[in-house]
Protein backbone atom coordinates (compact mmCIF):
# COMPACT_ATOMS: atom_id res chain seq x y z
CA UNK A 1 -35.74 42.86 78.98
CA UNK A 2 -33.61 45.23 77.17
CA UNK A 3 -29.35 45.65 78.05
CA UNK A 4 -28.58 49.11 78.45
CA UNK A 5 -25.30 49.75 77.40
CA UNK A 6 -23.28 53.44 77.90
CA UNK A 7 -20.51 53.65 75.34
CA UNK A 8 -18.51 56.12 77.20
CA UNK A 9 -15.10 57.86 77.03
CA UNK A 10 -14.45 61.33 78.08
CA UNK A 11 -11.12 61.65 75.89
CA UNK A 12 -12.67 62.55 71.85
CA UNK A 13 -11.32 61.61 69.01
CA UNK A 14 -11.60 57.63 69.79
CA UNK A 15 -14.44 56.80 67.79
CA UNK A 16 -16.95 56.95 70.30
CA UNK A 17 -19.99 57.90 68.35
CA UNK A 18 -18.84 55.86 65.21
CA UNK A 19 -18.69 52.79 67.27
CA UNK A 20 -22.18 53.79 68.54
CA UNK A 21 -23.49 54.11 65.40
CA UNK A 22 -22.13 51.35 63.31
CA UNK A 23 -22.58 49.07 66.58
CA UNK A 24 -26.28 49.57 66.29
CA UNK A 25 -26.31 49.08 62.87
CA UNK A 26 -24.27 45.52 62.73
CA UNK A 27 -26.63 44.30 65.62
CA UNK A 28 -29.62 45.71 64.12
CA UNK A 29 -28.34 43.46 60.81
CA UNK A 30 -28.20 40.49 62.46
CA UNK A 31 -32.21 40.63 63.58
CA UNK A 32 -31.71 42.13 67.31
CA UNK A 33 -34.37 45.45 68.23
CA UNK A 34 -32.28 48.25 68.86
CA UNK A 35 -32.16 51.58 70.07
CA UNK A 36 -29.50 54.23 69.43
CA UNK A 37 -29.60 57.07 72.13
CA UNK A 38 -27.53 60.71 71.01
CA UNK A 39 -26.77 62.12 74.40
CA UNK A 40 -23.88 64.02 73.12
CA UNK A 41 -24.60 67.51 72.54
CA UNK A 42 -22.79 67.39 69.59
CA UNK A 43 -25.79 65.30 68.02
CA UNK A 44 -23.42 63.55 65.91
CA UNK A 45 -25.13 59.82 66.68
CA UNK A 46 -27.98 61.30 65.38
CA UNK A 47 -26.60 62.70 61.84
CA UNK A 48 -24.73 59.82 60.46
CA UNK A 49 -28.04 57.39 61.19
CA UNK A 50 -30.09 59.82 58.82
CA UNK A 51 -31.49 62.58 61.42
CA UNK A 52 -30.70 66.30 60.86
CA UNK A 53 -29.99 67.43 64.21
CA UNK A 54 -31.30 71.06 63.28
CA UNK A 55 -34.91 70.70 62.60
CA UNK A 56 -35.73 68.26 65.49
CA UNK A 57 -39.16 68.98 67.14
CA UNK A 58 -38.83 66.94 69.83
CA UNK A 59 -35.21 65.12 71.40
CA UNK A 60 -34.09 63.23 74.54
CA UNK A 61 -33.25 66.52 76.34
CA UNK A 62 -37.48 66.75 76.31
CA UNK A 63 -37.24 62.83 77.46
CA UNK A 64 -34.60 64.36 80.31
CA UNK A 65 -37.33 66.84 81.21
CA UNK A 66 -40.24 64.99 81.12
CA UNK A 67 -41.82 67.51 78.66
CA UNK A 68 -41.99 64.52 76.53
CA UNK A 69 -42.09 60.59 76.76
CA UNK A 70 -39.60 58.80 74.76
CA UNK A 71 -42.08 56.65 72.64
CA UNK A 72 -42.54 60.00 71.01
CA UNK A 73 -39.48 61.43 70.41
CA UNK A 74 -38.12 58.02 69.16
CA UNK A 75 -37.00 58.23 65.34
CA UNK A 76 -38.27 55.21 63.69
CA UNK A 77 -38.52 53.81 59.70
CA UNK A 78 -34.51 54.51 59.41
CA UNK A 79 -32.69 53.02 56.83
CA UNK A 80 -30.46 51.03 59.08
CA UNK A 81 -32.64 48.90 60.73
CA UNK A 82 -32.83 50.60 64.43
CA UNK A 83 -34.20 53.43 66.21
CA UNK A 84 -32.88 56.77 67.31
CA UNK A 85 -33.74 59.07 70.41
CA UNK A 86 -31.72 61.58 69.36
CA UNK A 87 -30.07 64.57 70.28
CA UNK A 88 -28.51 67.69 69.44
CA UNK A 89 -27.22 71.49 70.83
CA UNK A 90 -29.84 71.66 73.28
CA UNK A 91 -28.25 69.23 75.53
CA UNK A 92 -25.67 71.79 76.13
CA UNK A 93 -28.29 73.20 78.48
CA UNK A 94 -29.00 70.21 80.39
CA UNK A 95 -26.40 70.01 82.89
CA UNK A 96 -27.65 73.68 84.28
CA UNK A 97 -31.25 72.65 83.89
CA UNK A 98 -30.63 69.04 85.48
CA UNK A 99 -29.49 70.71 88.80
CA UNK A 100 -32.25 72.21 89.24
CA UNK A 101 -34.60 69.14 89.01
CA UNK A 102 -35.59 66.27 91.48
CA UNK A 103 -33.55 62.75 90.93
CA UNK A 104 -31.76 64.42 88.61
CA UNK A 105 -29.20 61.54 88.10
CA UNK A 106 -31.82 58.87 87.07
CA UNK A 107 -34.12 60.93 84.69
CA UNK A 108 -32.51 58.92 81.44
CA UNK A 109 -33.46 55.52 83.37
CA UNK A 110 -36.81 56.19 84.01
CA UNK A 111 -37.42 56.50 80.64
CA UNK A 112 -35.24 54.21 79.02
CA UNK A 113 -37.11 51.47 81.59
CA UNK A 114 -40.48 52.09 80.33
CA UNK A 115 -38.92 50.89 76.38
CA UNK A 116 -37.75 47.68 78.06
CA UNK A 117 -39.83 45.46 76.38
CA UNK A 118 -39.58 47.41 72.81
CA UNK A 119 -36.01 46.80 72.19
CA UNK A 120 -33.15 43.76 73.06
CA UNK A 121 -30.28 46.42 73.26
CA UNK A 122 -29.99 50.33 74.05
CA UNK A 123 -26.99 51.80 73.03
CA UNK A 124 -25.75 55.25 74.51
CA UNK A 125 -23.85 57.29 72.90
CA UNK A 126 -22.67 59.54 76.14
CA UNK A 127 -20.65 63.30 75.61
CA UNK A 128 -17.14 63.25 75.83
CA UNK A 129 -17.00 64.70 79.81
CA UNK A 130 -17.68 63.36 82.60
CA UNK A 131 -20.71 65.57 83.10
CA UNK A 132 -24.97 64.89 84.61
CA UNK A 133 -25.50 63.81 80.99
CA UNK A 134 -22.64 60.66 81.41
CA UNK A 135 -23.98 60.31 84.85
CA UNK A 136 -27.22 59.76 83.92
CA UNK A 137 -26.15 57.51 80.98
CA UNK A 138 -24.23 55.31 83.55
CA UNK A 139 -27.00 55.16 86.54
CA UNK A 140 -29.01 54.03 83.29
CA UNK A 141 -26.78 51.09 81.59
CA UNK A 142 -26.46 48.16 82.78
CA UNK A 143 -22.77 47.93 81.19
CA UNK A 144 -20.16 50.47 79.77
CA UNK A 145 -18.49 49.96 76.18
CA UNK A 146 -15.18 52.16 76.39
CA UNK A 147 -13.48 52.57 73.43
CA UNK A 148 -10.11 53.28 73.16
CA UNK A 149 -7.42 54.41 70.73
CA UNK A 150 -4.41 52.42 70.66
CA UNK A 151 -1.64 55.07 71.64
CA UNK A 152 1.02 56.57 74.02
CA UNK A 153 -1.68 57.92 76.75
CA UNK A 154 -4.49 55.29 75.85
CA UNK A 155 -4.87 54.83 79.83
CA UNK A 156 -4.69 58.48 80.37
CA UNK A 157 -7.51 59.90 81.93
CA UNK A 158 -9.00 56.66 82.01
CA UNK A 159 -8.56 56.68 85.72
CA UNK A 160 -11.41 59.45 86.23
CA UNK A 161 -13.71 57.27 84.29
CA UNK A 162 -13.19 54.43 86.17
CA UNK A 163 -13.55 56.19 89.67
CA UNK A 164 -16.59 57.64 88.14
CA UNK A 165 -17.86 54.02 87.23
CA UNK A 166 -17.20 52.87 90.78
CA UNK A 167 -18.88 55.63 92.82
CA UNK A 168 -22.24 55.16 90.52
CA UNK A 169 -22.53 51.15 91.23
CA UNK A 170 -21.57 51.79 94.58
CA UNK A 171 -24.15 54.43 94.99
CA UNK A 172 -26.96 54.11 92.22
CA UNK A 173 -26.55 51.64 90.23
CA UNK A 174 -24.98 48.53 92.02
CA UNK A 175 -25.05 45.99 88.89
CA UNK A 176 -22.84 48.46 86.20
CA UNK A 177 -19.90 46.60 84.90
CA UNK A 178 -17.61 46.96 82.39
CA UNK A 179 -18.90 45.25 79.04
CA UNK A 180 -15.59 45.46 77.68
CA UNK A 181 -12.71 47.67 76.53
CA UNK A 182 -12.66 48.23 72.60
CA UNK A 183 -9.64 49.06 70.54
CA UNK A 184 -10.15 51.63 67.57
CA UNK A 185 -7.41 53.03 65.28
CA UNK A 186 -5.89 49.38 65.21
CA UNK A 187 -3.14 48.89 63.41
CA UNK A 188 -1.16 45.79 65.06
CA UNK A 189 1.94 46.57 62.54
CA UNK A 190 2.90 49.79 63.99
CA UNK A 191 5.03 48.69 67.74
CA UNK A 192 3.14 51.41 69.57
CA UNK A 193 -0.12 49.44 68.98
CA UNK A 194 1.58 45.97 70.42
CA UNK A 195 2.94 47.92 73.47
CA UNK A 196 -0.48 49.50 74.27
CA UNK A 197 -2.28 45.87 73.74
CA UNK A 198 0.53 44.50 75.98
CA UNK A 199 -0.46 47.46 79.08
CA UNK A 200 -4.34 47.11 77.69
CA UNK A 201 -4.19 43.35 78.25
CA UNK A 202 -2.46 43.53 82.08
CA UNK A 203 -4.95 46.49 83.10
CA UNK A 204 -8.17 45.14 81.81
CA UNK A 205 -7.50 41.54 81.28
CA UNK A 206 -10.73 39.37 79.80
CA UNK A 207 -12.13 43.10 79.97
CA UNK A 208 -10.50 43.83 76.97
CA UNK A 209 -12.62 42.65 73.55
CA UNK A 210 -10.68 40.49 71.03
CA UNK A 211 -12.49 42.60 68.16
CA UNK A 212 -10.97 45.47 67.12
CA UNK A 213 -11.38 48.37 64.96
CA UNK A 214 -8.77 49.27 62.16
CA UNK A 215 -7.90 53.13 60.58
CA UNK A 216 -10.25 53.04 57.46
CA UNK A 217 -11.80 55.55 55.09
CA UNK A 218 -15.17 53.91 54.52
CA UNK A 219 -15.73 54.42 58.20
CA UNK A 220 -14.38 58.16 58.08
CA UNK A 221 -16.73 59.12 54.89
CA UNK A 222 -20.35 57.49 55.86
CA UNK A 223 -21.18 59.79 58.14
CA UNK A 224 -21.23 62.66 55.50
CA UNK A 225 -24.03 60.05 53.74
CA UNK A 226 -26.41 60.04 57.36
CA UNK A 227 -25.29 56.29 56.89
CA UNK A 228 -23.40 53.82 58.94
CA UNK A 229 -20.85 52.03 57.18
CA UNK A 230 -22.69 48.49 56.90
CA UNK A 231 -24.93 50.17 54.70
CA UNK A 232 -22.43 52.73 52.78
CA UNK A 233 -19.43 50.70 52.28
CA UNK A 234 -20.74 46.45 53.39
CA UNK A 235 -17.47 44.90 52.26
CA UNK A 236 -15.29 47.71 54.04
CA UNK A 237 -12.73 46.60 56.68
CA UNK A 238 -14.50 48.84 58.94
CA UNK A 239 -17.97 47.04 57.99
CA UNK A 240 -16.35 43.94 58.79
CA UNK A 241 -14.83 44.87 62.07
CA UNK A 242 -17.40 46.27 63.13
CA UNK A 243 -19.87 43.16 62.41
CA UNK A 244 -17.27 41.28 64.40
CA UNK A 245 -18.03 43.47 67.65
CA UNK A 246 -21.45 42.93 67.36
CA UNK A 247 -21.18 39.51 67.29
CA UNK A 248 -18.58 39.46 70.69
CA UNK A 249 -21.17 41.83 72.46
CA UNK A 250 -24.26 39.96 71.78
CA UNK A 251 -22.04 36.41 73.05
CA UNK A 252 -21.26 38.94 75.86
CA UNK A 253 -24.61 40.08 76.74
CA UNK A 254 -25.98 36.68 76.12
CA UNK A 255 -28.83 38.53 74.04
């Protein structure tokens, strides 16, 4: 049985989709089945694994739909070692075209439920609103990954995200937790980063993961190679880090 988790956070710029990305990677590395779903319009998930976003035939807005079952929109063979449902511009038209349909909120777990034998771990990489995309990437996961750059308004906003959280296990999906809080940007030097660890640690408590996720160039250039960094830069800080993580989550997840 697969774990489903949402890596969510409707602030950008916090290295959402780069933790997505090289998350899957570093688990895929260390022998685990896993499944990278692009439900950000921006298709960015779905770029730096290898996938141009602009000649897709098929994506998970089709999956969304049900013009098309995931099996066959699933990107497989990718240098990385995991799969891809991915995603692109189209998505921009979901949230009109999701009102219109019948359990509109749960379309993503349907499908994702009928790979739950194919893969140990689904990650999700969700857009940065709170939108029918997010809520159908929550209603699906069985946990939410927030990451979270260590500044001034880091729990800004969060607030909306957490009500959000709430009202879906209290109305849809009644075992969503938290899988934990990750820190990106790190850089424990600087005494902003030491005072937002100090509020991060009170808020979130055992919530918050020990691994972190430091400034670093390898991690800013693979993209631009359709890579993640494991693969573009292995002995990068970011490469490192980012093994770390995978190794907390799967402890975590008990995968």
């Amino acid at each position: 049985m697969s774990q489903i988790i949402a890596l969510t956070n409707q602030k950008g710029g916090v290295g959402k989709t780069t933790s997505a990305v090289n998350l899957a990677a570093s688990l895929a590395a260390l022998g685990r089945r896993v499944l990278l779903v692009d439900l950000d319009p921006q298709g960015h998930a779905s770029m730096g694994s290898g996938i141009d976003k602009h000649t897709l035939e098929t994506s998970v807005l089709d999956v969304l739909l049900e013009d098309t079952a995931a099996q066959q929109a699933i990107v497989r063979d990718l240098p990385a070692g995991y799969d891809v449902l991915p995603g692109n511009g189209d998505l921009t038209a979901a949230e009109v075209e999701l009102l219109q349909l019948d359990e509109r909120q749960s379309r993503l777990a349907s499908a994702l439920k009928a790979l739950s034998d194919d893969y140990d771990v689904m990650l999700i990489d969700c857009p940065p609103s709170l939108n029918m995309l997010t809520v159908n990437a929550l209603t699906a996961a069985d946990g939410v990954l927030i990451p979270l750059q260590c500044e001034f308004y880091a729990l800004e906003g969060l607030s909306a995200l957490l009500d959000t959280i709430e009202q879906i296990k209290e109305s849809i999906n009644p075992t969503l937790e938290i899988s934990g809080i990750l820190r990106t940007m790190y850089d424990k030097r600087m005494s902003l980063t030491r005072e937002v660890d100090s509020q991060l640690r009170g808020y979130f408590g055992d919530k918050l993961l020990k691994a972190t996720i430091p400034r670093n160039v390898k991690l800013a250039e693979a993209p631009s190679h359709g890579l993640p960094v494991n693969h573009y830069a292995r002995f990068s800080r970011g490469s490192q880090a980012y093994r770390v993580l995978a190794k907390e989550m799967l402890q975590r997840l008990a995968l």
